[in-house]
Protein backbone atom coordinates (compact mmCIF):
# COMPACT_ATOMS: atom_id res chain seq x y z
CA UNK A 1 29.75 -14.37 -19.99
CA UNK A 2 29.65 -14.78 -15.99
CA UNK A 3 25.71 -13.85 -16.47
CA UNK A 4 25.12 -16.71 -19.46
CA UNK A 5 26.89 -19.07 -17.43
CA UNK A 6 25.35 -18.90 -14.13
CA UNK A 7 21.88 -18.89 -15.59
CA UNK A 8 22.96 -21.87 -17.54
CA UNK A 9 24.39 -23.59 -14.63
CA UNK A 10 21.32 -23.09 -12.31
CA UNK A 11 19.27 -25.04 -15.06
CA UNK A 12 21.69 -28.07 -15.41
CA UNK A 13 19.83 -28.98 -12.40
CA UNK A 14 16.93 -28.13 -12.74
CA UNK A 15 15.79 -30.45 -9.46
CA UNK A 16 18.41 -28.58 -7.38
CA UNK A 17 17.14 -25.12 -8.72
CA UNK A 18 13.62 -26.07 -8.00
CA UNK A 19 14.34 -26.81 -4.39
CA UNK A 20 15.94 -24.14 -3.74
CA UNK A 21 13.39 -21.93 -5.51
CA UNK A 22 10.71 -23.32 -3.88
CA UNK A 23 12.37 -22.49 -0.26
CA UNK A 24 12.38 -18.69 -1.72
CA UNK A 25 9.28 -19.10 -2.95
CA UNK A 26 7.01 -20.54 0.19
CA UNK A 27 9.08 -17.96 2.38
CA UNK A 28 7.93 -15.26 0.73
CA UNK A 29 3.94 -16.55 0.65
CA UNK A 30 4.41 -17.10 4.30
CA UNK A 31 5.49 -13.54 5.12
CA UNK A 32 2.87 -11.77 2.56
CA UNK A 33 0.24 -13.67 4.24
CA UNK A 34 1.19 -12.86 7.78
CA UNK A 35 1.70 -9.09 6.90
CA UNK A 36 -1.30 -8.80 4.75
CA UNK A 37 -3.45 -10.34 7.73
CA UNK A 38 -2.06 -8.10 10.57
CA UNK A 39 -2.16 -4.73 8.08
CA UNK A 40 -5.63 -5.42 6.71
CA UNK A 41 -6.65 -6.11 10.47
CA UNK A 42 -5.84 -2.76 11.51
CA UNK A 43 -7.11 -0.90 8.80
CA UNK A 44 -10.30 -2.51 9.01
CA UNK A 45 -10.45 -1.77 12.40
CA UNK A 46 -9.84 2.05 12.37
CA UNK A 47 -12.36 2.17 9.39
CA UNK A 48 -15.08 0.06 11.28
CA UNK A 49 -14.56 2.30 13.95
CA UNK A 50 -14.14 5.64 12.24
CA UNK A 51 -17.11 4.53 9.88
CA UNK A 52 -19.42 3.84 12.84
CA UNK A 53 -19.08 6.94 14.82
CA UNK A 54 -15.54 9.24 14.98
CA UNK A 55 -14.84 9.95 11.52
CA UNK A 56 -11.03 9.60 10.86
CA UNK A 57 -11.15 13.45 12.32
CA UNK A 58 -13.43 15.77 13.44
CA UNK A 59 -13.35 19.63 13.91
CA UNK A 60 -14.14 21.06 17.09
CA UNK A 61 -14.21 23.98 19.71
CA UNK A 62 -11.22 24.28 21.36
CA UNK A 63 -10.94 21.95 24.72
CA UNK A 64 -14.46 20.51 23.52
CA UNK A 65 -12.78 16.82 23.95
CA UNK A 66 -11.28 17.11 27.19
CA UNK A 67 -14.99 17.89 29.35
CA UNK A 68 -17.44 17.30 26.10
CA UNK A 69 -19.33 21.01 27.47
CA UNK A 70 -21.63 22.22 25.01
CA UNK A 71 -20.30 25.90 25.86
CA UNK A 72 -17.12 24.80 23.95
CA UNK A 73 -19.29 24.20 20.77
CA UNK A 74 -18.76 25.60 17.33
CA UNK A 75 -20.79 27.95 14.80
CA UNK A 76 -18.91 27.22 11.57
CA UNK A 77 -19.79 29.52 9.01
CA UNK A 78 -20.74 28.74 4.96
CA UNK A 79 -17.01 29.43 4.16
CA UNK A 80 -15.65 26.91 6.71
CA UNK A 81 -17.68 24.47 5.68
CA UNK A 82 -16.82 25.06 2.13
CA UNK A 83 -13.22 25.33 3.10
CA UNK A 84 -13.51 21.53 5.12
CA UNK A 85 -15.32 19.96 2.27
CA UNK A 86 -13.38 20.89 -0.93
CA UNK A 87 -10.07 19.86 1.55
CA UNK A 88 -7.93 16.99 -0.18
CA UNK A 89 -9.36 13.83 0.09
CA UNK A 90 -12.33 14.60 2.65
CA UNK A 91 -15.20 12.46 1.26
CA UNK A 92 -17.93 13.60 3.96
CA UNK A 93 -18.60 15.70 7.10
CA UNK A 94 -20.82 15.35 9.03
CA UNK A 95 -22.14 18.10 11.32
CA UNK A 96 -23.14 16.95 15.06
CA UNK A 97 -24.66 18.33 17.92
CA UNK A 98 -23.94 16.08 20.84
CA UNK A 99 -25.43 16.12 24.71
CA UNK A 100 -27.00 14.09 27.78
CA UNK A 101 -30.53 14.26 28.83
CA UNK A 102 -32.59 11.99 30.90
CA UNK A 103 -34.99 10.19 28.76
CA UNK A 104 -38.34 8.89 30.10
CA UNK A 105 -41.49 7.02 28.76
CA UNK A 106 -44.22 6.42 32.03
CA UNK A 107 -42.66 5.81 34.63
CA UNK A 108 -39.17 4.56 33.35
CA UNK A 109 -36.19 7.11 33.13
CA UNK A 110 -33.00 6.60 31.58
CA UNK A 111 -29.45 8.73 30.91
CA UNK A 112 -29.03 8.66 27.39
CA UNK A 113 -26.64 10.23 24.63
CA UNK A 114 -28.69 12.42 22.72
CA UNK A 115 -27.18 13.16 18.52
CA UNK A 116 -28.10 15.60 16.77
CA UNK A 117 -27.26 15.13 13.05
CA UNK A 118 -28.41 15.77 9.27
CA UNK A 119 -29.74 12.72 8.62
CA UNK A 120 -28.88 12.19 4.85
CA UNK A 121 -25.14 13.02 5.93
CA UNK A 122 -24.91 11.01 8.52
CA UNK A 123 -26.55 7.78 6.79
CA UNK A 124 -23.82 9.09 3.61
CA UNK A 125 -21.54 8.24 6.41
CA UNK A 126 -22.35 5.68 9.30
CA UNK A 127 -24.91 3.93 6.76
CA UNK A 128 -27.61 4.89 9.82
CA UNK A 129 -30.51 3.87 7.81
CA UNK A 130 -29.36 0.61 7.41
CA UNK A 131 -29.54 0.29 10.84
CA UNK A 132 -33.25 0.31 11.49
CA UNK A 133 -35.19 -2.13 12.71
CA UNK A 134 -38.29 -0.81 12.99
CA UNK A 135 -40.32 2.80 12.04
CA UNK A 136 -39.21 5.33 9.64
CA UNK A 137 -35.72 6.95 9.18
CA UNK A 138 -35.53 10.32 10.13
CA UNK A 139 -35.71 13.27 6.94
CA UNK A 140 -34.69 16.47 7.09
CA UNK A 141 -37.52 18.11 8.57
CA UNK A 142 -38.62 15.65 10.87
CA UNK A 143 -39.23 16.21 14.61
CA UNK A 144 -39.36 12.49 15.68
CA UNK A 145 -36.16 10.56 17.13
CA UNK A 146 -34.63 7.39 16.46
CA UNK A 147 -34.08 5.26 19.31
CA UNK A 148 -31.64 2.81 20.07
CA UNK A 149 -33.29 -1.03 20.47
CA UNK A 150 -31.25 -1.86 24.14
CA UNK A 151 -32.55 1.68 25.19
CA UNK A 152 -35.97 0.90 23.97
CA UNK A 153 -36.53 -2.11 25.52
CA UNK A 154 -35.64 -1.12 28.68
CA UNK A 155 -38.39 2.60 28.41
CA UNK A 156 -40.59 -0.13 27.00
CA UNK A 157 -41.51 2.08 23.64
CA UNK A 158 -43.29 1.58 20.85
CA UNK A 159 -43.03 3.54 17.34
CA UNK A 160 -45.25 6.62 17.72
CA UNK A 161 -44.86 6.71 21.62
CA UNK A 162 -43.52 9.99 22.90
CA UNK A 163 -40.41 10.23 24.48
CA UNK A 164 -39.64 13.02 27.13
CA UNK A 165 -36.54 14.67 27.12
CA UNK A 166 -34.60 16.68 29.86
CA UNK A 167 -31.32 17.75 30.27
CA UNK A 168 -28.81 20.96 30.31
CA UNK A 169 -28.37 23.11 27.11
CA UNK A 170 -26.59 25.84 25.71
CA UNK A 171 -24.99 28.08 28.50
CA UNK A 172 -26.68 26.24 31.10
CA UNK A 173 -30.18 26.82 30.13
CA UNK A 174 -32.91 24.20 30.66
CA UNK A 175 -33.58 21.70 27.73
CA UNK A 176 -36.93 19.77 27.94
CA UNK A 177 -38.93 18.59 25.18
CA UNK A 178 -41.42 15.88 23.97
CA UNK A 179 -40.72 13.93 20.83
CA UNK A 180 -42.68 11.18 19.10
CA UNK A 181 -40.80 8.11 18.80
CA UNK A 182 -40.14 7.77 14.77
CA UNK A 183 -38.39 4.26 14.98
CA UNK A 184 -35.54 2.02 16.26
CA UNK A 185 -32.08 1.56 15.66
CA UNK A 186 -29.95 -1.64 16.22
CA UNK A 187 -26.19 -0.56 16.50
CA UNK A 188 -23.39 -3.20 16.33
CA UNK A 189 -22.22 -3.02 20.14
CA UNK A 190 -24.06 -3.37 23.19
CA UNK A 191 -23.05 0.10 24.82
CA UNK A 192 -24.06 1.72 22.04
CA UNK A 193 -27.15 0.09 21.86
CA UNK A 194 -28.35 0.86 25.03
CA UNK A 195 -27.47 4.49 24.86
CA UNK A 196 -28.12 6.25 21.78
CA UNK A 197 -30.51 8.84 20.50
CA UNK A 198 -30.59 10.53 17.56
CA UNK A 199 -32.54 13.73 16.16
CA UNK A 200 -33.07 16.03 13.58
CA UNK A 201 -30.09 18.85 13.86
CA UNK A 202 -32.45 21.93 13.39
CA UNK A 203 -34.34 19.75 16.20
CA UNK A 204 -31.35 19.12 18.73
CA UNK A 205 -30.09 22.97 18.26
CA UNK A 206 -33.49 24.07 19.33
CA UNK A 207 -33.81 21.34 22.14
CA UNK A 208 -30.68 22.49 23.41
CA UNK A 209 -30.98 26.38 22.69
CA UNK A 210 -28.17 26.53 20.53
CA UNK A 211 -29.11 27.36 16.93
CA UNK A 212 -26.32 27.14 14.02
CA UNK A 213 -24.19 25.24 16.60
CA UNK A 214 -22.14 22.16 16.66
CA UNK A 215 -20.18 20.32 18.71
CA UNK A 216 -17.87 18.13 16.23
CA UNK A 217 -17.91 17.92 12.52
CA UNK A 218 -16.66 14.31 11.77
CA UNK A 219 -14.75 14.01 8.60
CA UNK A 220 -14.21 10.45 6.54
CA UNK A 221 -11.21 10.68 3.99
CA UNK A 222 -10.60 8.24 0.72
CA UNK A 223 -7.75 6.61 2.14
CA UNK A 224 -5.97 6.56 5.89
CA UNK A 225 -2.73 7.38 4.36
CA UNK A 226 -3.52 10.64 3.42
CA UNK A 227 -4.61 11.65 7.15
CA UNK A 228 -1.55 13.80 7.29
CA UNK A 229 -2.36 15.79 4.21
CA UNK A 230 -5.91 16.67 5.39
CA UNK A 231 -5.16 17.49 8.70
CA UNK A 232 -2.45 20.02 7.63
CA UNK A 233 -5.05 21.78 5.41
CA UNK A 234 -7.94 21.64 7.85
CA UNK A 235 -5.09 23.55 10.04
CA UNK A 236 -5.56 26.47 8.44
CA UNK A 237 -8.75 27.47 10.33
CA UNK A 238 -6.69 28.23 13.37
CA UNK A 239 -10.14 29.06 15.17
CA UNK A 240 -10.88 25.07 15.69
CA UNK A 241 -9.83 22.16 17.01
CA UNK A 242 -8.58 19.09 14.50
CA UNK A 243 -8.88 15.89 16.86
CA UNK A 244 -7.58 12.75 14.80
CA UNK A 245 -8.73 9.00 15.32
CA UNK A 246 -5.86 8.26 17.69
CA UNK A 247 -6.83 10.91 20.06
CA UNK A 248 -10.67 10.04 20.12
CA UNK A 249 -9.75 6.49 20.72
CA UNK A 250 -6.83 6.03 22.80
CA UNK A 251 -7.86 2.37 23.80
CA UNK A 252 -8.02 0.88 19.88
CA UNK A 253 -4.67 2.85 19.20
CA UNK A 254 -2.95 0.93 21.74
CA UNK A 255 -4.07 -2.46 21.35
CA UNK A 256 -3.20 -1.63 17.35
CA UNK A 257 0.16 -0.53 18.31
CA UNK A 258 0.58 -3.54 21.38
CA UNK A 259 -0.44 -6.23 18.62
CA UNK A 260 1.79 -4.63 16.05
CA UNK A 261 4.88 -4.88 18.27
CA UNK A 262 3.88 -8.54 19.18
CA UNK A 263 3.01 -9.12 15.30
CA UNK A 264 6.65 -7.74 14.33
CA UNK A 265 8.39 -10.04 16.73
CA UNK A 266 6.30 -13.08 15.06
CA UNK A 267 7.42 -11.88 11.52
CA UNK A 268 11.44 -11.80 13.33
CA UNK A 269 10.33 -15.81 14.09
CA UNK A 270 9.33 -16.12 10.53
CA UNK A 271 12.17 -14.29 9.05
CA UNK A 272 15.00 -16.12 11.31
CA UNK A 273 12.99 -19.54 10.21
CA UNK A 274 13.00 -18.75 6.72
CA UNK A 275 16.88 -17.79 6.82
CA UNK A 276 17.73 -21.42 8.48
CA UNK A 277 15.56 -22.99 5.27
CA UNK A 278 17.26 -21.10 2.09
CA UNK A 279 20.42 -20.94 3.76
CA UNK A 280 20.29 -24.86 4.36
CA UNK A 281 19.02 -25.23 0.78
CA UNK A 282 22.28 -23.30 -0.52
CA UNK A 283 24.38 -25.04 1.65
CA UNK A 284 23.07 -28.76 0.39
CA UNK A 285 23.44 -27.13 -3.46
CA UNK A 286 27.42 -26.56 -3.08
CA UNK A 287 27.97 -29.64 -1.09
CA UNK A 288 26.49 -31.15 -3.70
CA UNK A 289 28.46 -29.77 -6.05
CA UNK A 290 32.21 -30.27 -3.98
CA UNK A 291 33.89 -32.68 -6.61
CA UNK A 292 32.39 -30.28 -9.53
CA UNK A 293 34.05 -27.19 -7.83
CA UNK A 294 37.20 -29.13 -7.07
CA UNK A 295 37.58 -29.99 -10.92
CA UNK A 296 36.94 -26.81 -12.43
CA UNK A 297 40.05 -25.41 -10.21
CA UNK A 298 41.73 -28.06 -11.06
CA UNK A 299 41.79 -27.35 -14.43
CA UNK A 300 42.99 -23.82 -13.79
CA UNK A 301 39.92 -22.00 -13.00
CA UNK A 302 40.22 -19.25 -10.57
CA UNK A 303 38.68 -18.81 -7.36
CA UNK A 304 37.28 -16.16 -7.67
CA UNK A 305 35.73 -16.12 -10.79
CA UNK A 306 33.83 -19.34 -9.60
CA UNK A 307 33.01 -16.83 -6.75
CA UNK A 308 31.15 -14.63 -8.94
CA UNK A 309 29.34 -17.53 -10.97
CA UNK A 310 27.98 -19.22 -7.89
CA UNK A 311 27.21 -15.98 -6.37
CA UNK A 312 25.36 -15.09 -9.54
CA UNK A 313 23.43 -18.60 -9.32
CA UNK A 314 22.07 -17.84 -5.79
CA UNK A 315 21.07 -14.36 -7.27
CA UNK A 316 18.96 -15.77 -10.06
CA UNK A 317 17.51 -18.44 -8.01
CA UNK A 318 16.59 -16.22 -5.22
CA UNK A 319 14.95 -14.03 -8.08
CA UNK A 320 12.79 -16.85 -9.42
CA UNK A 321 11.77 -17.81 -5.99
CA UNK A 322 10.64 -14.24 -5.10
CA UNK A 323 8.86 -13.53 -8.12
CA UNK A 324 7.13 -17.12 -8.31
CA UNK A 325 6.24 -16.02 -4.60
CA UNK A 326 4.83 -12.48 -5.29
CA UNK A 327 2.93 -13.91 -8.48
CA UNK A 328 1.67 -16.66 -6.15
CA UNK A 329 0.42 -14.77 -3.57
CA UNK A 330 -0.90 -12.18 -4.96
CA UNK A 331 -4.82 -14.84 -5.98
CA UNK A 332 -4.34 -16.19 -2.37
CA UNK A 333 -4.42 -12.52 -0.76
CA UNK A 334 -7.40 -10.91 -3.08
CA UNK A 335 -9.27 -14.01 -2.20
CA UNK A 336 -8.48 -13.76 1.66
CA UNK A 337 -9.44 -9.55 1.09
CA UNK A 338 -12.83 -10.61 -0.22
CA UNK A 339 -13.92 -13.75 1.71
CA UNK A 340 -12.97 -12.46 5.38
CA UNK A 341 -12.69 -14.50 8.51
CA UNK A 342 -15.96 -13.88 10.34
CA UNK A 343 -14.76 -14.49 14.49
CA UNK A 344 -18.03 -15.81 16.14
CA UNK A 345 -18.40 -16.67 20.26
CA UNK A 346 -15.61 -15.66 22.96
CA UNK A 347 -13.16 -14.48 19.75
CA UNK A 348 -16.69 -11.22 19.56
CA UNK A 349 -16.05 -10.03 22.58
CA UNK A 350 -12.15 -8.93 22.29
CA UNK A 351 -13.29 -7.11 19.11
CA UNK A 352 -16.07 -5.50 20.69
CA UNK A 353 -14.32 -4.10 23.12
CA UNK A 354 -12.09 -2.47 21.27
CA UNK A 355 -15.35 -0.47 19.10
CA UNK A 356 -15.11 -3.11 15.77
CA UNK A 357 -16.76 -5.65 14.40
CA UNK A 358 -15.49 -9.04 14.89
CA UNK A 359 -13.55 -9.59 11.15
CA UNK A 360 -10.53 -10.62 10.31
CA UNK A 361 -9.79 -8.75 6.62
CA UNK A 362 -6.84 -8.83 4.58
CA UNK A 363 -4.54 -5.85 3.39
CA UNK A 364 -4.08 -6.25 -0.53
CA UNK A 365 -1.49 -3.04 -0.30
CA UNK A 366 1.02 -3.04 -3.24
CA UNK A 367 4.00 -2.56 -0.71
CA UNK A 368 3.31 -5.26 1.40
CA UNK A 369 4.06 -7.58 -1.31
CA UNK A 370 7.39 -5.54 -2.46
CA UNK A 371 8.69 -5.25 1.17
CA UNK A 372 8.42 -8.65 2.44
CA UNK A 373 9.69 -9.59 -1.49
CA UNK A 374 12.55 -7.73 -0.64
CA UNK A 375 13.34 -8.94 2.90
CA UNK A 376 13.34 -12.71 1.82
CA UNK A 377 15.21 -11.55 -1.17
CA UNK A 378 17.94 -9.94 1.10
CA UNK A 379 17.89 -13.23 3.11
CA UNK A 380 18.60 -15.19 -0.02
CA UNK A 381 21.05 -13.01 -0.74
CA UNK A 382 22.71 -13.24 2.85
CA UNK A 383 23.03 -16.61 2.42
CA UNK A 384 25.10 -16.20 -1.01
CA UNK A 385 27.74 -15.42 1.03
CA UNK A 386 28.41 -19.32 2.74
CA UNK A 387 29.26 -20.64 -1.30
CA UNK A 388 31.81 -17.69 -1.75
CA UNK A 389 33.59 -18.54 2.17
CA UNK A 390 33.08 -22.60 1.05
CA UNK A 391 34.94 -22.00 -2.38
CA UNK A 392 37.55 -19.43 -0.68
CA UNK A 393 38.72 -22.20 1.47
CA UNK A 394 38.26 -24.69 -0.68
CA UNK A 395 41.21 -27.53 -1.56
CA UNK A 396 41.00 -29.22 -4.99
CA UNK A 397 42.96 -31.92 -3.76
CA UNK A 398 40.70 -33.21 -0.70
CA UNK A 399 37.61 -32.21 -3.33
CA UNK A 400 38.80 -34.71 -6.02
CA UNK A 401 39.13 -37.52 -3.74
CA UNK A 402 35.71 -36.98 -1.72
């Protein structure tokens, strides 16, 4: 009965019930939005970055990270990569040999960062290939190098030019090579761009008299959530190193963590403003309705069962406000996730810093909606409580003659 008559009673007004719906409803869009934007932000950005170059992981010697030595690389056998691959939700991995070697055409030298990689894996991952400007992508065989355009332009080298390599290899033995230039790479951020050289792995291992030997093995996964679960698989080869994306970059981690904290606090704002706008909706519904509430317990009614009814009413408005609001923002959010805000002048550079492109994505995560749902819903709820404290105290006398 108390159910069929608040439901009733919320649609005898149905302008009332609209308002107050509405309130619900807009505060709940508001807080999807804001969440959505700061959760799809950081995901995008540990993907972008993990995509370009880390991997959300990577397996390595032990101590490898802390001095980067190639006497602290890694000879993984056919089991352990077997093992890594078929691990739960591992997608790639990609084996690397990394170094430094002074790179020289005439009479121009520079230091550069010098990659050994399989190139099918590693355009499988980082989408390399798509990152050529100019030459031929490196295959499996190949003994050429892909150079970086900022480092090319400043050895001043052409596509077929050789390139002279020197540097420190394997247990301190002496790494020199030549290598014809195969073609040129344009990476996203300036560092990078004026750094980077990549070869053959069979080519680097030899270049840096270390066959079968790696110094990382960068690992992508399906889904950032189920880091934890991979990493406590890939555990099980106690003989290596797991290194996740927090540890490789420290900067992005805090700024993600700093702009949460100061996104949180925002959301508080949003929260405490949407609790002054239902709660001043309910509060304009029951004065409204003074006279009607001094009648019915007038005519014997008690308190508290017009407690529960108007306690009910709030319920089943702030219901049909949140699920009018989930419903509504679900179109706005997909279309936010698939038309991104592209950041262009000054805006680049903050993103560039951090290792990520300069977009602005969307989360379209189920709980996202269902969490701030339920916050605004509690809020609604909260506010139920001023028409059971107005009715409490409540004097049918003074009510019939307002």
């Amino acid at each position: 009965m108390y159910f069929t008559l608040s439901w009733r009673n919320i649609w005898r007004n149905k302008k009332r019930t609209l308002i107050a719906a509405a309130s619900v409803f807009f505060a709940v869009i508001m807080a999807i939005i804001m969440r959505s934007a700061q959760i799809g932000s950081y995901a995008y950005m540990i993907h972008s970055s993990a995509k370009l170059y880390t991997g959300y992981l990577q397996i390595q010697g032990e101590g490898y990270w802390d001095n980067r030595s190639m006497n602290r690389s890694i000879s993984p056998s056919e089991d352990d990569y077997e093992f890594i691959r078929s691990a739960p939700h591992v997608v790639s991995a990609t084996p690397r040999l990394e170094g430094f070697a002074l790179v020289s055409n005439d009479t121009a030298t520079k230091v550069a960062q010098v990659i050994g990689t399989d190139p099918e894996l590693e355009n499988n991952m980082t989408d390399l290939k798509d990152k050529l400007i100019k030459g031929a992508y490196l295959k499996s065989d190949s003994d050429g190098v892909l150079v970086a355009e900022g480092l090319m332009k400043m050895l001043k080298l052409q596509v077929g030019d050789s390139l002279v390599l020197y540097g420190q290899g394997y247990h301190g033995q002496m790494a020199a090579a030549i290598y014809p230039v195969a073609g040129f790479i344009k990476m996203p951020f300036q560092e990078l761009n004026n750094s980077l050289v990549f070869l053959n792995l069979k080519t680097a291992q030899r270049f840096y008299s270390a066959p079968d030997r790696i110094t990382s093995l960068a690992i992508m996964i399906d889904k950032q959530s189920h880091l934890d679960e991979t990493i406590h698989h890939l555990k099980k080869l106690e003989k290596y190193a797991v290194m996740r994306w927090e540890e490789m970059l420290p900067d992005m981690y805090q700024s993600i963590q700093l702009d949460n904290a100061s996104g949180i606090i925002m959301l508080i704002i949003l929260y405490i403003v949407i609790t002054f706008g239902v709660f001043g909706t309910i509060m304009m519904m029951v004065s409204e309705r003074y006279k009607e509430f001094g009648v019915l317990i007038s005519v014997g009614m008690r308190k508290w069962r017009l407690m529960i009814i108007t306690t009910l009413e709030s319920v089943f408005v702030a219901f049909v406000g949140v699920i009018a609001g989930i419903i509504g923002s679900i179109p706005l959010v997909y279309y936010m996730h698939h038309n991104p805000i592209y950041f262009t002048g000054a805006a680049t550079q903050t993103f560039e810093a951090m290792g990520v492109e300069p977009i602005f994505y969307f989360s379209t995560d189920s709980v996202i909606f269902f969490s701030q749902a339920v916050v605004v819903l509690i809020i609604a709820l909260a506010s139920a409580i001023y028409p059971v404290l107005f009715i409490r105290k409540l004097e049918p006398v003074e009510a019939l003659h307002s």
